[in-house]
Protein backbone atom coordinates (compact mmCIF):
# COMPACT_ATOMS: atom_id res chain seq x y z
CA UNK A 1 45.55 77.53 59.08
CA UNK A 2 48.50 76.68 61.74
CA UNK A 3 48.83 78.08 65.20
CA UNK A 4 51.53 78.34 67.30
CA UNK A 5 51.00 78.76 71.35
CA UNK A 6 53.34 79.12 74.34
CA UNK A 7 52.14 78.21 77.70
CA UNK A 8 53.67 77.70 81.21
CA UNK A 9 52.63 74.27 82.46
CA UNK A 10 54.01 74.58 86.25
CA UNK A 11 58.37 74.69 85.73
CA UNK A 12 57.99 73.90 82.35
CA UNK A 13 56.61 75.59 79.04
CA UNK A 14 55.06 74.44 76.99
CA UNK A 15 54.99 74.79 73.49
CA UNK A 16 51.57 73.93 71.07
CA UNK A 17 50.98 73.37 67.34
CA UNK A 18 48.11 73.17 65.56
CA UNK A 19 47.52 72.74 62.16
CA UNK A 20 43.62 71.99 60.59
CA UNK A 21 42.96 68.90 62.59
CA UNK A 22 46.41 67.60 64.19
CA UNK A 23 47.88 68.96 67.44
CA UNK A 24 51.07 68.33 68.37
CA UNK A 25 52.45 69.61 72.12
CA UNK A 26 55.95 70.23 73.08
CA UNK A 27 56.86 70.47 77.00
CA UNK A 28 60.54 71.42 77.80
CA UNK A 29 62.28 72.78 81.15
CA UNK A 30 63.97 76.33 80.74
CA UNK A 31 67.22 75.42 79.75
CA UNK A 32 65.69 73.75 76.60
CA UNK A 33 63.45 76.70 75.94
CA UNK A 34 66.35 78.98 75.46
CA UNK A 35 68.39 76.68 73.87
CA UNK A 36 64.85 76.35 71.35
CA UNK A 37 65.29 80.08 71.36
CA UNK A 38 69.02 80.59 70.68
CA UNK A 39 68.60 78.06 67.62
CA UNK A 40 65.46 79.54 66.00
CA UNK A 41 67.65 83.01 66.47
CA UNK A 42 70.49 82.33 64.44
CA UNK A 43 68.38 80.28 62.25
CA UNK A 44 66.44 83.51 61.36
CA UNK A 45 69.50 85.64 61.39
CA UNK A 46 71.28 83.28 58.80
CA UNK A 47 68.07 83.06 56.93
CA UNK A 48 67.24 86.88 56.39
CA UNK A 49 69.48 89.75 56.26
CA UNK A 50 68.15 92.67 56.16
CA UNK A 51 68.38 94.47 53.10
CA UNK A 52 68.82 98.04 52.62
CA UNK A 53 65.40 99.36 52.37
CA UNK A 54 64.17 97.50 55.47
CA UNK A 55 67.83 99.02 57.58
CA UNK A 56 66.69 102.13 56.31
CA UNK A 57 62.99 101.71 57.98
CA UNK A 58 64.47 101.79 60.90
CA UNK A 59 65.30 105.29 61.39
CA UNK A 60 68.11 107.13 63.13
CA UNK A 61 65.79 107.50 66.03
CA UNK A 62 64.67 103.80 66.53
CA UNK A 63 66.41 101.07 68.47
CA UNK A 64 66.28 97.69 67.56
CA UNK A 65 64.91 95.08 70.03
CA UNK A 66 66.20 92.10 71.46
CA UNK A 67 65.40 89.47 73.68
CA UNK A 68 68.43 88.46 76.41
CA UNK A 69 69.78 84.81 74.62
CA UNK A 70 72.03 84.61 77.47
CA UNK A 71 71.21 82.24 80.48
CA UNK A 72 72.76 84.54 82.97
CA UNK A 73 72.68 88.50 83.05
CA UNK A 74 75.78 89.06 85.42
CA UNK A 75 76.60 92.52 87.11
CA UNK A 76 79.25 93.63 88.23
CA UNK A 77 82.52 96.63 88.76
CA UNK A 78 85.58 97.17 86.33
CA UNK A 79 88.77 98.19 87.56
CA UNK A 80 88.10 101.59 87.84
CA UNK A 81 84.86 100.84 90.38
CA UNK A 82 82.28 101.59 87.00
CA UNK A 83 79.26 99.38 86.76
CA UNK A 84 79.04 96.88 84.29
CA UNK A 85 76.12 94.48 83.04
CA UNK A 86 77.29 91.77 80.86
CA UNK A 87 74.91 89.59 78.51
CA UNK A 88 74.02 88.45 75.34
CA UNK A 89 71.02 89.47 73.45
CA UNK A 90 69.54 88.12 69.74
CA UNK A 91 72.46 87.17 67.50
CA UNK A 92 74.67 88.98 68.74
CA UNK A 93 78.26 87.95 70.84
CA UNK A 94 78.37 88.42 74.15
CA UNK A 95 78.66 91.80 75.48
CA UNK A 96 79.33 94.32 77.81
CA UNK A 97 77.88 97.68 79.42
CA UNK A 98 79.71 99.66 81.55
CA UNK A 99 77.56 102.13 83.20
CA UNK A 100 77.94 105.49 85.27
CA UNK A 101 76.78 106.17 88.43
CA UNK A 102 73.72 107.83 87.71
CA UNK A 103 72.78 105.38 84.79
CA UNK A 104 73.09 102.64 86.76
CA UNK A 105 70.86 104.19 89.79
CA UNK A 106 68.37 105.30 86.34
CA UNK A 107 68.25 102.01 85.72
CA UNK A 108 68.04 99.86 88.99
CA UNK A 109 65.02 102.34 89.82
CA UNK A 110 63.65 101.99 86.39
CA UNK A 111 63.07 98.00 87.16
CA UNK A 112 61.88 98.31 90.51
CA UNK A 113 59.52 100.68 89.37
CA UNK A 114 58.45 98.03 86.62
CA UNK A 115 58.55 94.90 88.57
CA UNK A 116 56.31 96.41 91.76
CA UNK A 117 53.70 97.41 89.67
CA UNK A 118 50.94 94.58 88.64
CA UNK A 119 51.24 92.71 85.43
CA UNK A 120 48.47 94.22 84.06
CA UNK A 121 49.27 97.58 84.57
CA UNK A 122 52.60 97.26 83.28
CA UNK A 123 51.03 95.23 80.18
CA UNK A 124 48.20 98.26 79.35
CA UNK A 125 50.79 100.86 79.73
CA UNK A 126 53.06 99.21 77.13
CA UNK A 127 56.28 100.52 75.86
CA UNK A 128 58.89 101.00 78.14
């Protein structure tokens, strides 16, 4: 049986593979890691499509998820003063989010709130 493990080893991550008796141990910096990620990404996406019955699992109701791909998350204001959070996330270009006052104070509160509490709190309380 193979195994598949992701570590951090100091400013680096490392990645493991194990398969019956051989081991074989990857270490890369972070620009390598999502670089690592960004090609496994649009490998899967070219490999697998989703077909119809699988788009239709995902109800009405249910987002999608998707890890940030880009290696910057940049805020900033449009002409009009608005918010705006550009990024890129999974397959998908590069995009934009322009943001009202009060969803942009929902969400700056939102990750404070997340990122003061202890890991493992935030971990056993899951979703989001």
């Amino acid at each position: 049986m193979a195994g598949i493990s992701v570590s951090l080893e100091g400013s680096n991550i490392q990645l493991s593979f194990q398969k019956d008796d051989q081991a074989t141990a990857v270490i890369m910096d972070a620009s390598a890691a999502r670089a690592l990620v960004r090609a496994v990404g649009q490998l899967l996406t070219v490999m697998h499509e989703p077909d119809e019955a699988e788009a239709d699992d995902l109800g009405d109701d249910e987002a999608a998820m998707l890890d940030v791909t880009s290696p910057a998350i940049e805020v900033g204001t449009d002409e009009q003063g608005q918010a705006v959070v550009a990024l890129q996330a999974g397959g998908l270009p590069p995009f934009q989010l322009r943001l009202t006052d009060e969803e942009a104070r929902h969400v700056a509160t939102s990750l404070n709130e997340i990122l003061a509490a202890p890991r493992d709190v935030r971990s056993s309380h899951g979703g989001h």
